[in-house]
C-alpha atoms as a PDB file:
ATOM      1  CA  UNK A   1     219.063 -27.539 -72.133  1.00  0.00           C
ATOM      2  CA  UNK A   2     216.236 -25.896 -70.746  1.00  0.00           C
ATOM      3  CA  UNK A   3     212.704 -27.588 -71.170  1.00  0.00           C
ATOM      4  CA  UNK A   4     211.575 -23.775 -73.120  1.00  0.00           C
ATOM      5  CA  UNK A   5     213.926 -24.830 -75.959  1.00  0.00           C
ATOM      6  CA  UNK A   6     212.562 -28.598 -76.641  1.00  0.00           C
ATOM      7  CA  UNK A   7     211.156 -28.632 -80.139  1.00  0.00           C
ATOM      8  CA  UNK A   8     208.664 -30.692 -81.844  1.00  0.00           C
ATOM      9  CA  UNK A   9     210.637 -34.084 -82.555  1.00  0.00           C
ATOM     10  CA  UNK A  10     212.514 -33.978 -79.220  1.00  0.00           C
ATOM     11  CA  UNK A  11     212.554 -37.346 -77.734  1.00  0.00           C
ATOM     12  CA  UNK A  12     212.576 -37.244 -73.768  1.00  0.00           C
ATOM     13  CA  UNK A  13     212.617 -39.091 -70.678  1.00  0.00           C
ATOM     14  CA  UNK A  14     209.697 -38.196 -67.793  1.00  0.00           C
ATOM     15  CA  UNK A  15     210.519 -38.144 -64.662  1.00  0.00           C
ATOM     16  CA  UNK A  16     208.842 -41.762 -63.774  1.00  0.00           C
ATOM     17  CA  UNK A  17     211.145 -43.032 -66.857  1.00  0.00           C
ATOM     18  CA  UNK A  18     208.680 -43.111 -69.909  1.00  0.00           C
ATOM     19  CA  UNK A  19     209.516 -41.773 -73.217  1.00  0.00           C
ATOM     20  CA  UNK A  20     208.171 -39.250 -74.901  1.00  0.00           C
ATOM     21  CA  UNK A  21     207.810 -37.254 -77.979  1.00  0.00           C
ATOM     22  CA  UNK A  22     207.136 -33.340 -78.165  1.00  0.00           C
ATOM     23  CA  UNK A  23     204.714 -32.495 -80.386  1.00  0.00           C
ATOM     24  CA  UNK A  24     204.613 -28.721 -80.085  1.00  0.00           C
ATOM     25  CA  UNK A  25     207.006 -25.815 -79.971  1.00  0.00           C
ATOM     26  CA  UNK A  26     205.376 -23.587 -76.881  1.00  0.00           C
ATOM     27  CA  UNK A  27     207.198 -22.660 -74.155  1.00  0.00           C
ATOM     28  CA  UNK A  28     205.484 -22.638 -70.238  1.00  0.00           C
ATOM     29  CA  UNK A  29     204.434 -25.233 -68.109  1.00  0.00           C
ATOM     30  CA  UNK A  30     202.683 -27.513 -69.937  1.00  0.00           C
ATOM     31  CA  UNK A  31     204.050 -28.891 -73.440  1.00  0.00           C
ATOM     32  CA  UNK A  32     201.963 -31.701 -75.487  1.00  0.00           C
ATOM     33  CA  UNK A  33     203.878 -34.867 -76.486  1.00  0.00           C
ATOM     34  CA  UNK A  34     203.040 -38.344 -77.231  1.00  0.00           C
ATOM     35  CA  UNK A  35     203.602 -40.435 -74.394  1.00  0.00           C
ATOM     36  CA  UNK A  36     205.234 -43.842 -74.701  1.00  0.00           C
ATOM     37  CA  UNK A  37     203.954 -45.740 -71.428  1.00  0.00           C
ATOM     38  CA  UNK A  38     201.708 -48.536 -70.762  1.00  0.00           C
ATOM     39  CA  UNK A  39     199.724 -47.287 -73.640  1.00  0.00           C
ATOM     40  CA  UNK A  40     200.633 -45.053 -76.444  1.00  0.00           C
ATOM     41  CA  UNK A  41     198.912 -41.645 -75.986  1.00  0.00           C
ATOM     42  CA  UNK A  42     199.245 -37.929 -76.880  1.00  0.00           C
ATOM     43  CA  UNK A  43     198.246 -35.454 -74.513  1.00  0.00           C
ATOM     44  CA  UNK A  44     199.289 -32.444 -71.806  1.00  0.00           C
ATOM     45  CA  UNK A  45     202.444 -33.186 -69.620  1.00  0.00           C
ATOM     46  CA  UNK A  46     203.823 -30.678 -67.248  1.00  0.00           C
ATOM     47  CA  UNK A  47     207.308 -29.292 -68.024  1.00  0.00           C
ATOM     48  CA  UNK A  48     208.492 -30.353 -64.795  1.00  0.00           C
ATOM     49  CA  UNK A  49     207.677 -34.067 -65.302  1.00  0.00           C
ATOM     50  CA  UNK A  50     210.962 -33.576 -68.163  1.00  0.00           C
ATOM     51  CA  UNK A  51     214.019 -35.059 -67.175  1.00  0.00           C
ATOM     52  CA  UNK A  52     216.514 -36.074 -69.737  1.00  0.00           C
ATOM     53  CA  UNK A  53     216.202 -35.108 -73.633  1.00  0.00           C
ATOM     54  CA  UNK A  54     218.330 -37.133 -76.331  1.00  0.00           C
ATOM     55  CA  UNK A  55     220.888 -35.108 -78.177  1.00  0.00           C
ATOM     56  CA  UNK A  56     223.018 -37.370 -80.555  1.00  0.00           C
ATOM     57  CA  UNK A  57     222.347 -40.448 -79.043  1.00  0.00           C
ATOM     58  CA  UNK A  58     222.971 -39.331 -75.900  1.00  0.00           C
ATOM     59  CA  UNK A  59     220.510 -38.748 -72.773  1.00  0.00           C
ATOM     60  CA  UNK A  60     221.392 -34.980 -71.559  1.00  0.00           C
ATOM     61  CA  UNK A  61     219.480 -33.118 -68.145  1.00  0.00           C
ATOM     62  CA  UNK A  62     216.854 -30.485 -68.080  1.00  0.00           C
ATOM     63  CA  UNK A  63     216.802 -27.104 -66.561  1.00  0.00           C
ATOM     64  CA  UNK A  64     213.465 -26.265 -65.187  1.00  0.00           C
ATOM     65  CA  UNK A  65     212.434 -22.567 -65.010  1.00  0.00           C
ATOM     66  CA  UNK A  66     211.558 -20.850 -61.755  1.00  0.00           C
ATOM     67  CA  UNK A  67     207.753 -20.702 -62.523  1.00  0.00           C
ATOM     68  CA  UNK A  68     207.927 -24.359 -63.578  1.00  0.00           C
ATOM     69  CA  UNK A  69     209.560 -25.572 -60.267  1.00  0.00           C
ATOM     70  CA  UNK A  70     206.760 -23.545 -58.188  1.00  0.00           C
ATOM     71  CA  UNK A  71     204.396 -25.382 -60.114  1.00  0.00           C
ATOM     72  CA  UNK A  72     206.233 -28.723 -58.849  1.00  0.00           C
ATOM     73  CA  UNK A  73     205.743 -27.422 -55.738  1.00  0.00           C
ATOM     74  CA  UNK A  74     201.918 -26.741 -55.963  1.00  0.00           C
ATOM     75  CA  UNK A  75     201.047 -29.898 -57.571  1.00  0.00           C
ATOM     76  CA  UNK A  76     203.448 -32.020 -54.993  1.00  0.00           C
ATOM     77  CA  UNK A  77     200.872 -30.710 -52.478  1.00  0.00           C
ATOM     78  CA  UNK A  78     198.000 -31.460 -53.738  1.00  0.00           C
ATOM     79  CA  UNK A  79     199.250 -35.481 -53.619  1.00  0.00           C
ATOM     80  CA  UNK A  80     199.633 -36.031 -57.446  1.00  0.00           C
END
């Protein structure tokens, strides 16, 4: 599944292993979801931060769009 077809509802993994839920149906680089981390929180997270969505109980990969992977790139080098 790629990270443009997440709807609002989706429950997914980030990539440093927090949950989260989407709470928008845009498509790009960013997406807004509440964040289930050290603190409960709704905000911003980059597309490319998405690792895993749950489909049917089960935790399925994410394809990341060329745009969103040159992102990756460009905030990697910046040190965040």
């Amino acid at each position: 599944m790629k990270t443009n077809d997440l709807k609002k509802g989706s429950i997914v993994m980030l990539s440093n292993g927090w949950k989260a839920m989407i709470e928008d149906n845009m498509r790009g680089n960013t997406r807004m979801a509440t964040v289930y981390g050290d603190f409960t929180e709704m905000g911003s997270v980059y597309s490319h931060d998405i690792s895993k969505v749950l489909v049917a109980g089960e935790w399925h990969s994410v394809e990341h769009t060329p745009a969103q992977l040159k992102l990756k790139q460009r905030v990697a080098a910046m040190g965040f």
